[in-house]
Each structure stands twice: as structure tokens, then as C-alpha cells.
C-alpha atoms as a PDB file:
ATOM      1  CA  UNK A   1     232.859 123.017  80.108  1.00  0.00           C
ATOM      2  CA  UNK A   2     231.613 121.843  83.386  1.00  0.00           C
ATOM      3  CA  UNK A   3     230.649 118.076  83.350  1.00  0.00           C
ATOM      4  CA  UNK A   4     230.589 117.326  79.928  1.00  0.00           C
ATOM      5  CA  UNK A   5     231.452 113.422  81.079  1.00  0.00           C
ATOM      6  CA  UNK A   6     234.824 113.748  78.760  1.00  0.00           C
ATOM      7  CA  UNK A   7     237.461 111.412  80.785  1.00  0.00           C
ATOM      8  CA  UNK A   8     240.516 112.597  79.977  1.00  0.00           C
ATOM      9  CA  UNK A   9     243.864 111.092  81.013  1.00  0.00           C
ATOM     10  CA  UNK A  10     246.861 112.844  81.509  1.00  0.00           C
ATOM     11  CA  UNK A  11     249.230 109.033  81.761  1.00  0.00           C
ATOM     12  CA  UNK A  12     249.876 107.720  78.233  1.00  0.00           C
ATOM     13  CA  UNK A  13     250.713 104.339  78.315  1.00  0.00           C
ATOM     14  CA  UNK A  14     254.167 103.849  76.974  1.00  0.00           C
ATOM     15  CA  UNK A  15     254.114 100.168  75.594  1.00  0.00           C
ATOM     16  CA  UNK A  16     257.583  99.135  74.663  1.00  0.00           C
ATOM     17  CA  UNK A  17     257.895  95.812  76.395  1.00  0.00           C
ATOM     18  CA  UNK A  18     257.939  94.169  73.108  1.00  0.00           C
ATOM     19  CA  UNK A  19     261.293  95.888  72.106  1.00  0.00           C
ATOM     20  CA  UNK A  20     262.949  94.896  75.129  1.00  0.00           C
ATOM     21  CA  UNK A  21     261.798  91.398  75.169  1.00  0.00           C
ATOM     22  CA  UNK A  22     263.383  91.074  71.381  1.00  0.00           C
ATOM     23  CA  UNK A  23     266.685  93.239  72.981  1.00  0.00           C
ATOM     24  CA  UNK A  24     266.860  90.453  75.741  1.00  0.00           C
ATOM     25  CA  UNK A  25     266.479  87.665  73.151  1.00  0.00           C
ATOM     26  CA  UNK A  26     269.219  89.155  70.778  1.00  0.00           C
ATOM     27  CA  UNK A  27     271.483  89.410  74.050  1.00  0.00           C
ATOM     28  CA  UNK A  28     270.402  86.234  75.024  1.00  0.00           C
ATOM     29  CA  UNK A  29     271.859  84.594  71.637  1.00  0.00           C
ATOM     30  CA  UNK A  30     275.334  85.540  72.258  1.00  0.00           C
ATOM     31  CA  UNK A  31     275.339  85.800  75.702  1.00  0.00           C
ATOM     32  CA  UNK A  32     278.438  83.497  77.703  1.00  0.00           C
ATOM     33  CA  UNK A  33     277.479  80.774  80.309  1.00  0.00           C
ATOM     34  CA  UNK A  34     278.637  83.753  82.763  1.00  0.00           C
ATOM     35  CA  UNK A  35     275.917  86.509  81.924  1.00  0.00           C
ATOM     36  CA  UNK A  36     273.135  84.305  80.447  1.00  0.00           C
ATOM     37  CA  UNK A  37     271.081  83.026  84.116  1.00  0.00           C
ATOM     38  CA  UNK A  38     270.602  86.583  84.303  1.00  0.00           C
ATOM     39  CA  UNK A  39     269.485  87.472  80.940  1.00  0.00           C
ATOM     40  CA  UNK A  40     267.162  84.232  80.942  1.00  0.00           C
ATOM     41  CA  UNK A  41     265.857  85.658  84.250  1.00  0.00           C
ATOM     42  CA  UNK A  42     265.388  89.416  82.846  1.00  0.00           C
ATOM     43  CA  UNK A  43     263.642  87.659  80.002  1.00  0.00           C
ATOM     44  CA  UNK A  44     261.286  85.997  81.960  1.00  0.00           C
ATOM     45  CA  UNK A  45     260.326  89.714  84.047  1.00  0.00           C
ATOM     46  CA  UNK A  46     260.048  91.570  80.636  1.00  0.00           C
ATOM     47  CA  UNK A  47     257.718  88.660  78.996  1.00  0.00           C
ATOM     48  CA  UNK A  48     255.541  88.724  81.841  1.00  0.00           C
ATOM     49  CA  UNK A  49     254.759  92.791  81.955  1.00  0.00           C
ATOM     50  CA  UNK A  50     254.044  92.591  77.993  1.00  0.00           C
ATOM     51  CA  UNK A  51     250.179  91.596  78.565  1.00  0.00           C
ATOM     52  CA  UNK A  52     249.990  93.966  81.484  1.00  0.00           C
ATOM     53  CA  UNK A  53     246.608  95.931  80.973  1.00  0.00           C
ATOM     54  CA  UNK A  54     246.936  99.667  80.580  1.00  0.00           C
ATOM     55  CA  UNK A  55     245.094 100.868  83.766  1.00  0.00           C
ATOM     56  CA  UNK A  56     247.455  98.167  85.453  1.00  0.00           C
ATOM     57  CA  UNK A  57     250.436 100.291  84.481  1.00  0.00           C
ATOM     58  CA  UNK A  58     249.237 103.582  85.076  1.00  0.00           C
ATOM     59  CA  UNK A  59     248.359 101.991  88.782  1.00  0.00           C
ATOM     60  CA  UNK A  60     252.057 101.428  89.271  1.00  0.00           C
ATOM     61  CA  UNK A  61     252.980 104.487  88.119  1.00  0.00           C
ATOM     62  CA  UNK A  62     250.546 106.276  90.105  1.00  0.00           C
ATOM     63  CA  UNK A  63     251.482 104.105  93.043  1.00  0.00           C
ATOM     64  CA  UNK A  64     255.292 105.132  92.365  1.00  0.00           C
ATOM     65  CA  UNK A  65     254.479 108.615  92.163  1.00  0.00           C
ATOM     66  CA  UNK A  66     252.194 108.532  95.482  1.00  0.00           C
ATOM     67  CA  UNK A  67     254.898 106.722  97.869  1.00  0.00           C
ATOM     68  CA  UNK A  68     257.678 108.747  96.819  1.00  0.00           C
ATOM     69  CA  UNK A  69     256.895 111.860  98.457  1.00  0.00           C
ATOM     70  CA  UNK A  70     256.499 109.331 101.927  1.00  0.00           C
ATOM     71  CA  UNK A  71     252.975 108.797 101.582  1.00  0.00           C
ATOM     72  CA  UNK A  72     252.465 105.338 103.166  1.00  0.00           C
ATOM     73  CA  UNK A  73     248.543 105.263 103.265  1.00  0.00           C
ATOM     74  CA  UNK A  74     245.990 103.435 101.223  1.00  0.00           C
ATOM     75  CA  UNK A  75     246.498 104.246  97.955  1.00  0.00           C
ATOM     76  CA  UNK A  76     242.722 105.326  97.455  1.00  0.00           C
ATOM     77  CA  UNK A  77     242.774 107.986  99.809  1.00  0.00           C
ATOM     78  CA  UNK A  78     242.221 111.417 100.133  1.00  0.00           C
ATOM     79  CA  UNK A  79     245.373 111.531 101.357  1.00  0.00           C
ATOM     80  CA  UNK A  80     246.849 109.875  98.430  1.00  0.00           C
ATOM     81  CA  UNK A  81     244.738 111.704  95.892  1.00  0.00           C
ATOM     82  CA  UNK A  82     246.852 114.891  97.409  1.00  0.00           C
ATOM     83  CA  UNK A  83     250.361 113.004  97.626  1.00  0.00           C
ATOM     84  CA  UNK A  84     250.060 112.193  93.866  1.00  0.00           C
ATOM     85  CA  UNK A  85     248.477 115.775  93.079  1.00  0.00           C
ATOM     86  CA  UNK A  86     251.623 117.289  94.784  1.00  0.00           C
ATOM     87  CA  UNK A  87     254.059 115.252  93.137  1.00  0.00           C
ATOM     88  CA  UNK A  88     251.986 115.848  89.630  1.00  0.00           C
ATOM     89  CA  UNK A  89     250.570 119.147  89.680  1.00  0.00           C
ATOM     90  CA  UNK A  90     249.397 118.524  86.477  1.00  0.00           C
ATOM     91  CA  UNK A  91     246.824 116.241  87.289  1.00  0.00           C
ATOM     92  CA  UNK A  92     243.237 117.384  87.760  1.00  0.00           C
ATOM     93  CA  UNK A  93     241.682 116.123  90.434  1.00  0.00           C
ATOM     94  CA  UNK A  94     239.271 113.581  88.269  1.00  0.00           C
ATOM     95  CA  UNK A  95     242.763 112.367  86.905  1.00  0.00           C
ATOM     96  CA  UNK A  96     243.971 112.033  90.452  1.00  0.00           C
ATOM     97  CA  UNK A  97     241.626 109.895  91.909  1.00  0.00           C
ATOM     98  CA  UNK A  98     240.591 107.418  89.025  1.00  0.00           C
ATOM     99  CA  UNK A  99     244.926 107.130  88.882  1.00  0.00           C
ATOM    100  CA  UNK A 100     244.459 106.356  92.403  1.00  0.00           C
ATOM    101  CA  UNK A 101     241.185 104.268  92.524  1.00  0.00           C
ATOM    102  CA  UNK A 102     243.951 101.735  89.736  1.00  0.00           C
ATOM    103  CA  UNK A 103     246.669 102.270  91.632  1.00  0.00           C
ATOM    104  CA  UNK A 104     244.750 100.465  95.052  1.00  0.00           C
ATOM    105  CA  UNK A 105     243.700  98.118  92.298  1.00  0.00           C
ATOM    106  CA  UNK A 106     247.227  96.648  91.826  1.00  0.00           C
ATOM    107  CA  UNK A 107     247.711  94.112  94.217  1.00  0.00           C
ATOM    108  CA  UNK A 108     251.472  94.907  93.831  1.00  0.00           C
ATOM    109  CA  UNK A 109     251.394  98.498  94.445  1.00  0.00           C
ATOM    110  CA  UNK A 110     249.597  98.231  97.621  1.00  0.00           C
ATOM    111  CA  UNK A 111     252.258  99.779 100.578  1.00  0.00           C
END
């Protein structure tokens, strides 16, 4: 049906931050002098992305998914709308350009 106003995403957010975060911390328990700065550090990374909003993630993935074909643009572009339609050709085009209206949203993702 033709503008029924349904938004429909095709990203699921995959949350599993809090699994890796307890991973790190079981590593971290036993980890040597020799390994543990960079488990403390990988700890730190994986406790900050756990309260990452959900159209903050799918904005980095859609950012991914945009650059790696070469796209170098804005990421809210027509241009990028295509780049991520060609590299997901499962995406509708509403998908498309509300995952790249988040993805110009990240300040991270921006090129």
C-alpha cells in the first residue's frame, strides 16, 4: 500500500555490547601484567559503545556501508542514498535515506 506512513527498517540493531564488556572483564581477571594495558584499554572502548543509541549505530553502519564502495561525499546525499542502495540492494529507498539522514548525524562517521 502506497503511503500508509508504516516506517519500516530493514537494520536491526544487534545489541551485544554487554556480553563483551563481561568477556573483557573475565579476561581482564586473569590477564598477566603483559596483556592487561590492552584489555583495560579494550574495556574502556566496549563500555563506552554500550549506551550508544540505536539510530547512532545504524548511522555507522550505514556510514560503513556508504564509504566502502569509494563514496567520499556527504553522507546525506543523493549520491550517498545511491552508494548505500548499491551496496544494499535491499534497502528501499525510504530505508536509504532516513539510514543516511543518521548516518550524517554521527559526528564520527562523517568522511
Amino acid at each position: 500500500m502506497i503511503g500508509n506512513g508504516k516506517k519500516d527498517m530493514a537494520v536491526i540493531v544487534v545489541r551485544d555490547a554487554d556480553a563483551v564488556v563481561a568477556a573483557l572483564r573475565d579476561e581482564l581477571a586473569r590477564a598477566t601484567d603483559e596483556v592487561r594495558p590492552g584489555l583495560e584499554r579494550a574495556l574502556a572502548l566496549a563500555e563506552a559503545r554500550t549506551g550508544a543509541a540505536d539510530a547512532e549505530l545504524r548511522g555507522r553502519w550505514a556510514a560503513r556501508r556508504i564509504t566502502a564502495g569509494g563514496y567520499q561525499g556527504p553522507l546525506d546525499s543523493v549520491a550517498a542514498v545511491k552508494a548505500l542502495r548499491q551496496a544494499e540492494p535491499g534497502l528501499s529507498l525510504r530505508q536509504a535515506v532516513q539510514l543516511s539522514r543518521e548516518a550524517a548525524a554521527v559526528p564520527s562517521a562523517k568522511p
